[in-house]
C-alpha atoms as a PDB file:
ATOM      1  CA  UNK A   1      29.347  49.661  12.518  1.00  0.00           C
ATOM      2  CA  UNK A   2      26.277  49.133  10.942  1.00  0.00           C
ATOM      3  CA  UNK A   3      23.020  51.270  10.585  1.00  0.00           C
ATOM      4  CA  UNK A   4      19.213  49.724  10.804  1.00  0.00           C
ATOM      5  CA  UNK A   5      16.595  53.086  10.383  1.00  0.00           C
ATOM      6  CA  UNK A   6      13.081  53.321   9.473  1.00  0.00           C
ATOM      7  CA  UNK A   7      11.693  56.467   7.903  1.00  0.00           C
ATOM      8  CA  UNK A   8       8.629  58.417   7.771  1.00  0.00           C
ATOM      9  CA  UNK A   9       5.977  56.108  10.230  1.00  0.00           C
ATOM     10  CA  UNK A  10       2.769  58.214   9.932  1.00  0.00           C
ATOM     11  CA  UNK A  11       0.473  58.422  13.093  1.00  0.00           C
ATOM     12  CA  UNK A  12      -2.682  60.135  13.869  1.00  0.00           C
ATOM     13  CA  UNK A  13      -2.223  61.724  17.490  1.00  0.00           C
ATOM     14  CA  UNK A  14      -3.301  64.043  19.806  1.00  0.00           C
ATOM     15  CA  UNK A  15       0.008  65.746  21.342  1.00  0.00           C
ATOM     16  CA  UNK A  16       0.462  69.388  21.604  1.00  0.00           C
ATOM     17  CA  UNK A  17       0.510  72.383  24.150  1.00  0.00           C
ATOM     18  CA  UNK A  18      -2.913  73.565  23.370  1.00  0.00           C
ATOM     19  CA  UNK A  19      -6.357  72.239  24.393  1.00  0.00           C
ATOM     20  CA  UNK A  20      -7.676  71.976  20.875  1.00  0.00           C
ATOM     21  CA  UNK A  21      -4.270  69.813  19.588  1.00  0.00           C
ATOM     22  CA  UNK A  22      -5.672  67.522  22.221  1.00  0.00           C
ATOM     23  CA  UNK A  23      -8.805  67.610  21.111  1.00  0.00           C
ATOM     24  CA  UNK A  24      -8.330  67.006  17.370  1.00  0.00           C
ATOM     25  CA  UNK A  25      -5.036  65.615  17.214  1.00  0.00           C
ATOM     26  CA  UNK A  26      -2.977  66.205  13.908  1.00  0.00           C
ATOM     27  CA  UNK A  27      -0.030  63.675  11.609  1.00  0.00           C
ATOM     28  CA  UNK A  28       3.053  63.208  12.649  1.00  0.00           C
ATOM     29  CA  UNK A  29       6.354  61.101  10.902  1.00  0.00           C
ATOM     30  CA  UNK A  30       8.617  59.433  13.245  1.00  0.00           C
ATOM     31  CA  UNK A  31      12.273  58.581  11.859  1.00  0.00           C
ATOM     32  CA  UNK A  32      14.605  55.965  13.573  1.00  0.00           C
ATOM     33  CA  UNK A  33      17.755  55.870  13.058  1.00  0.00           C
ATOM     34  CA  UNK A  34      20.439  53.082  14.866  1.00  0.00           C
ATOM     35  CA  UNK A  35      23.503  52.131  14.794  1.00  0.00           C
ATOM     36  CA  UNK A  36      24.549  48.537  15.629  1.00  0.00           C
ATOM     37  CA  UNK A  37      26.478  45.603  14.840  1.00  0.00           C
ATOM     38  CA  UNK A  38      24.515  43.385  12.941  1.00  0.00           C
ATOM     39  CA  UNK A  39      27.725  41.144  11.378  1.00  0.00           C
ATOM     40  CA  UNK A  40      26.662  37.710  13.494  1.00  0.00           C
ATOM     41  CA  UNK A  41      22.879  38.657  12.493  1.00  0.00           C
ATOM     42  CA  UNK A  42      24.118  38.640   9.089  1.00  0.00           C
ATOM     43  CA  UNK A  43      25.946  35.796   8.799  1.00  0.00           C
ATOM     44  CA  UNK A  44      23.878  33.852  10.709  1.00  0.00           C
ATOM     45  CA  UNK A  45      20.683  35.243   9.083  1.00  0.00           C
ATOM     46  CA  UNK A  46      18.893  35.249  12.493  1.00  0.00           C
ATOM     47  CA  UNK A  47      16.182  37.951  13.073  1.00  0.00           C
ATOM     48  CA  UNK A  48      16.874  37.863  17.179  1.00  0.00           C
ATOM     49  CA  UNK A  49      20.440  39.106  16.867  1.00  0.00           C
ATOM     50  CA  UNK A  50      19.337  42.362  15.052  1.00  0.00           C
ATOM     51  CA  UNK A  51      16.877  45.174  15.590  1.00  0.00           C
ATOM     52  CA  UNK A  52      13.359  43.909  14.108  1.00  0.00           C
ATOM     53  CA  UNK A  53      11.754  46.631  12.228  1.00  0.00           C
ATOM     54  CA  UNK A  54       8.750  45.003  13.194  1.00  0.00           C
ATOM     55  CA  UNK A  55       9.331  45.674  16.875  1.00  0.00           C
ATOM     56  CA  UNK A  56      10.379  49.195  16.403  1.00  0.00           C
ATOM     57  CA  UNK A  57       7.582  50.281  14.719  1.00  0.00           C
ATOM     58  CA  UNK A  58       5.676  48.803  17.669  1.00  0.00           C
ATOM     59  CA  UNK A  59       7.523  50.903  20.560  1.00  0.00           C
ATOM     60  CA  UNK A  60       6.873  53.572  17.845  1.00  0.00           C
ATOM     61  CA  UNK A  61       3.334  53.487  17.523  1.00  0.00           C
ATOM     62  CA  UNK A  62       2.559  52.526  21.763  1.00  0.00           C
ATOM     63  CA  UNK A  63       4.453  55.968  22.044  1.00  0.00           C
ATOM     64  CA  UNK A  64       2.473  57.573  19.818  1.00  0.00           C
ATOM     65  CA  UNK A  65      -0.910  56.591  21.126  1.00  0.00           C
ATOM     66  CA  UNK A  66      -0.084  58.546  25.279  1.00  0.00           C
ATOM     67  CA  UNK A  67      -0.946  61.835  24.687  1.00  0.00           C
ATOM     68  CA  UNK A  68       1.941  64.139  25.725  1.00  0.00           C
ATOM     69  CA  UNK A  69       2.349  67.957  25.575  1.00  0.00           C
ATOM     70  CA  UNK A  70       5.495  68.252  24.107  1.00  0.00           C
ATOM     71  CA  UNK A  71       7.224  66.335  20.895  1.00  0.00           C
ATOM     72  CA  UNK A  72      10.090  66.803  23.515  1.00  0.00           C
ATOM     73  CA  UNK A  73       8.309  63.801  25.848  1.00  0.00           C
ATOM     74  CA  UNK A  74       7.408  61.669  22.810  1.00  0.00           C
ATOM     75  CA  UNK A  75      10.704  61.259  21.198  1.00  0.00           C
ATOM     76  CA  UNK A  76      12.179  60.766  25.020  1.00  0.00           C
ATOM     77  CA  UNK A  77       9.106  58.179  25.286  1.00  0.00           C
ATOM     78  CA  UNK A  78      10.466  56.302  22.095  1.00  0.00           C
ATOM     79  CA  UNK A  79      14.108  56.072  22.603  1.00  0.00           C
ATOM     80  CA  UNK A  80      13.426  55.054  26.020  1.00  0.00           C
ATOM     81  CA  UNK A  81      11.185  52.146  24.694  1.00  0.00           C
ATOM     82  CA  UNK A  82      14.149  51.045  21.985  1.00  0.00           C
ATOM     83  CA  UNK A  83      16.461  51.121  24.738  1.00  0.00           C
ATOM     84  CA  UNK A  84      14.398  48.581  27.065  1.00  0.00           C
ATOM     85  CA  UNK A  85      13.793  46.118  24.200  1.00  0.00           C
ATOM     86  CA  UNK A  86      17.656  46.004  22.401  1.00  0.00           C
ATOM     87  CA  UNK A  87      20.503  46.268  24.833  1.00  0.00           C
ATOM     88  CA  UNK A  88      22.903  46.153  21.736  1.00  0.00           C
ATOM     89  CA  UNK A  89      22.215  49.780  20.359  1.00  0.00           C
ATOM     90  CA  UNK A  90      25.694  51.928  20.005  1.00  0.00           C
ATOM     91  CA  UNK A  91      24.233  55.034  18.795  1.00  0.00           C
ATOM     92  CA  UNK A  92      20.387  56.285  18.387  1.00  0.00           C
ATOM     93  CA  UNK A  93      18.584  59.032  16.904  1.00  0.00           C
ATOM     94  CA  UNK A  94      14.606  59.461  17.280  1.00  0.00           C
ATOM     95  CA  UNK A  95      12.956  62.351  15.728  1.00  0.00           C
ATOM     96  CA  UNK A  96       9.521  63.370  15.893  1.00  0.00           C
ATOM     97  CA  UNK A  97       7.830  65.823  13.274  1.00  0.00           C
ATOM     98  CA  UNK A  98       4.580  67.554  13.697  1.00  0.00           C
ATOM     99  CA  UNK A  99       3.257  67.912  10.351  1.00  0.00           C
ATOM    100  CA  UNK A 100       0.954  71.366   9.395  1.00  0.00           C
ATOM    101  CA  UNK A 101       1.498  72.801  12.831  1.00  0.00           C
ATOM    102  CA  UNK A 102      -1.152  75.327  13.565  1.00  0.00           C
ATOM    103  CA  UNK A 103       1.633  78.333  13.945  1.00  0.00           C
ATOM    104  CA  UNK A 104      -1.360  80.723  12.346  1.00  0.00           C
ATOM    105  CA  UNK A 105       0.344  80.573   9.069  1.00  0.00           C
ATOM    106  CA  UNK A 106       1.976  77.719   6.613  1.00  0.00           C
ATOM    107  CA  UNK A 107       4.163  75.225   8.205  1.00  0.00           C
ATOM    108  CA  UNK A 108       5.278  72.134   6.623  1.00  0.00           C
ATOM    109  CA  UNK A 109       6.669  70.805   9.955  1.00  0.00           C
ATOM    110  CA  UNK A 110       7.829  71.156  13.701  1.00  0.00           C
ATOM    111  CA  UNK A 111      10.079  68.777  14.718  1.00  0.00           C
ATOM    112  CA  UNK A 112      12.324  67.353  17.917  1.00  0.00           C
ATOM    113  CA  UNK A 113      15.311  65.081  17.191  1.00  0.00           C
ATOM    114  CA  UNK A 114      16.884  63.126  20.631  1.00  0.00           C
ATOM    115  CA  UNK A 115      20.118  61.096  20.326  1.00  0.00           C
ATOM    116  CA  UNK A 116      22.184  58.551  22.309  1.00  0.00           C
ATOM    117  CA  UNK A 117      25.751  57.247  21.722  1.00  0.00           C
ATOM    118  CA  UNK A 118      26.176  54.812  24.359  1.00  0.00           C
ATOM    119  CA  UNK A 119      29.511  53.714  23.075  1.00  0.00           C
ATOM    120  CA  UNK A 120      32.151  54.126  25.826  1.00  0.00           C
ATOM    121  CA  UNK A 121      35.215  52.183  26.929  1.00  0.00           C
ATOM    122  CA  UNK A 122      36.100  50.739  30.457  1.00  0.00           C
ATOM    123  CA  UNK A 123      37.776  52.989  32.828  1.00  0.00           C
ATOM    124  CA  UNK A 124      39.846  50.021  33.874  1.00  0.00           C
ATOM    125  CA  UNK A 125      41.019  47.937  31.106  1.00  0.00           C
ATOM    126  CA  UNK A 126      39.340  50.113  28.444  1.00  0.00           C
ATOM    127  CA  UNK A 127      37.907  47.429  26.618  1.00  0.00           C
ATOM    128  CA  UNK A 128      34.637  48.836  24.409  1.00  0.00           C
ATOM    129  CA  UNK A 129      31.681  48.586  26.069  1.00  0.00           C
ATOM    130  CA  UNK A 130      27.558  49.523  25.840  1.00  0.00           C
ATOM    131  CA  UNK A 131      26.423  51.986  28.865  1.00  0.00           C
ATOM    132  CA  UNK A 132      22.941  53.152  28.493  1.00  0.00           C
ATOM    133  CA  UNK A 133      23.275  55.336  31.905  1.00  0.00           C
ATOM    134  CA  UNK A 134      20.179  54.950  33.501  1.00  0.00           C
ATOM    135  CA  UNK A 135      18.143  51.973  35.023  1.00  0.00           C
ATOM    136  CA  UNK A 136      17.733  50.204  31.203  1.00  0.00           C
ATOM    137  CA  UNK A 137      21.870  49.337  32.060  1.00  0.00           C
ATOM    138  CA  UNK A 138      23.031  45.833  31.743  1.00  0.00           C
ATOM    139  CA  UNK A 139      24.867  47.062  34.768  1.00  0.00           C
ATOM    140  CA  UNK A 140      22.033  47.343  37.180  1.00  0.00           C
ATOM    141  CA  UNK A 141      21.707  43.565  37.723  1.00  0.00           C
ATOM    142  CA  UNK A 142      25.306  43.453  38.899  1.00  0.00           C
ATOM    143  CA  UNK A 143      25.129  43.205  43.084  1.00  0.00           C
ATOM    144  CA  UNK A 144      28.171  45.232  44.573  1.00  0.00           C
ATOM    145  CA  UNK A 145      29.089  46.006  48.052  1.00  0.00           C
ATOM    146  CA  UNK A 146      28.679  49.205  49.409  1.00  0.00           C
ATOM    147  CA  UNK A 147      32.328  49.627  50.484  1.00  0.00           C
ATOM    148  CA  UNK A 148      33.587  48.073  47.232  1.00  0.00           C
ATOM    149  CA  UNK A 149      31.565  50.474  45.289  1.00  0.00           C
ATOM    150  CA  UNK A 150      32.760  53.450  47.057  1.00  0.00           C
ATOM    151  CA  UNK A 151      36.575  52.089  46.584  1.00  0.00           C
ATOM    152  CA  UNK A 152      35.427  51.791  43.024  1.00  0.00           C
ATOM    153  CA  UNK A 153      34.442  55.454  42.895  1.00  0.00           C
ATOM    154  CA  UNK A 154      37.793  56.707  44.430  1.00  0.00           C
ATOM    155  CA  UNK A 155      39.745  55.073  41.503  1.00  0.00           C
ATOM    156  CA  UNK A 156      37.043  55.023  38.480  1.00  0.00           C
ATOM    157  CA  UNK A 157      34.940  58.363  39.649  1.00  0.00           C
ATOM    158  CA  UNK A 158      31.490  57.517  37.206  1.00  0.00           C
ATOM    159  CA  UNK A 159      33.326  56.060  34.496  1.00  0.00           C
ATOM    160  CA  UNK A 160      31.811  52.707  33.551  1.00  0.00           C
ATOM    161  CA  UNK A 161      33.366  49.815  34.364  1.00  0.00           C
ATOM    162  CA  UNK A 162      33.391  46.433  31.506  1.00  0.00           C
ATOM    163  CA  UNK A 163      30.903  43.586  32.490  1.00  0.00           C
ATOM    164  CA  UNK A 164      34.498  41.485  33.268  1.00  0.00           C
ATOM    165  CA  UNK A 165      35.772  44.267  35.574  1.00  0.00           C
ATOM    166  CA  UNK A 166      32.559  44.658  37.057  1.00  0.00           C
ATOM    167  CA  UNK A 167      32.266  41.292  38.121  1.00  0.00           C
ATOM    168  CA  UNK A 168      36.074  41.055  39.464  1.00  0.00           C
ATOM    169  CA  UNK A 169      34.903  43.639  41.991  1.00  0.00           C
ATOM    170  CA  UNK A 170      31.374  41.613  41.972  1.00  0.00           C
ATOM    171  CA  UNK A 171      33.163  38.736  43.484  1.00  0.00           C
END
């Protein structure tokens, strides 16, 4: 595996608890950090089968700009964002750092970190596979029937299933 980050993206913003963080906003750094497999990317020296820094900074800076009352909701924000636009992302860690927090003393920073690892393997054939667990799931756009799906339960409980074995009970 493979790891794509970019550090220290500085944003004016206007998150925090209190009325007057609101109001007149403070700096924050945002630090990505992902791991991926970026061998064919390589090779191949094509931008689309990588993470674009580009793009990240993007989600990045569209999270930044909602005001939210807690870091907590930002990071959340962003790693949600990265997860819509690459469905190739193994593991992910997003953290958020509010820099000179008014704490009525000296601060250099508060900070919130989320991560992911969406690396799992099949409950059938156990084959590696990418779950994201949650509606930004490659998963979702596979139709099962009801019954099937409850079957599937009985022998799998909520482990994920392998796009293949998914489909052979897809039909």
């Amino acid at each position: 595996m493979s790891v794509i980050a970019i550090e220290g993206m500085r944003f004016r913003a206007h998150h925090g608890f209190y009325e007057e963080e609101q109001i007149l906003g403070g700096d924050y750094t945002v630090d990505v950090f992902i791991t991926t497999n970026f061998a064919k990317a390589s090779v191949e020296d094509d931008l689309s089968k990588t993470i674009n820094y580009e793009t990240l900074y993007l989600i990045c800076e569209a999270a930044m700009k909602k005001n939210s009352r807690l870091l907590e909701n930002v990071a959340d924000r962003i790693a949600l964002g990265i997860k819509y636009q690459f469905r190739f992302v193994r593991e992910m860690t997003v953290r958020v750092k509010k820099l000179n927090p008014p704490l009525g003393g000296r601060v250099d920073s508060a900070w919130v970190e989320v991560e992911g690892n969406f690396s799992k393997k099949c409950a059938r054939c156990e084959r590696p596979l990418l779950c994201y667990g949650d509606k930004t799931c490659w998963c979702m756009n596979t139709k099962v029937y009801r019954k099937t799906l409850e079957q599937m339960k009985t022998h799998y409980g909520n482990k994920c299933l392998c796009e293949e074995c998914l489909k052979f009970f897809a039909g």
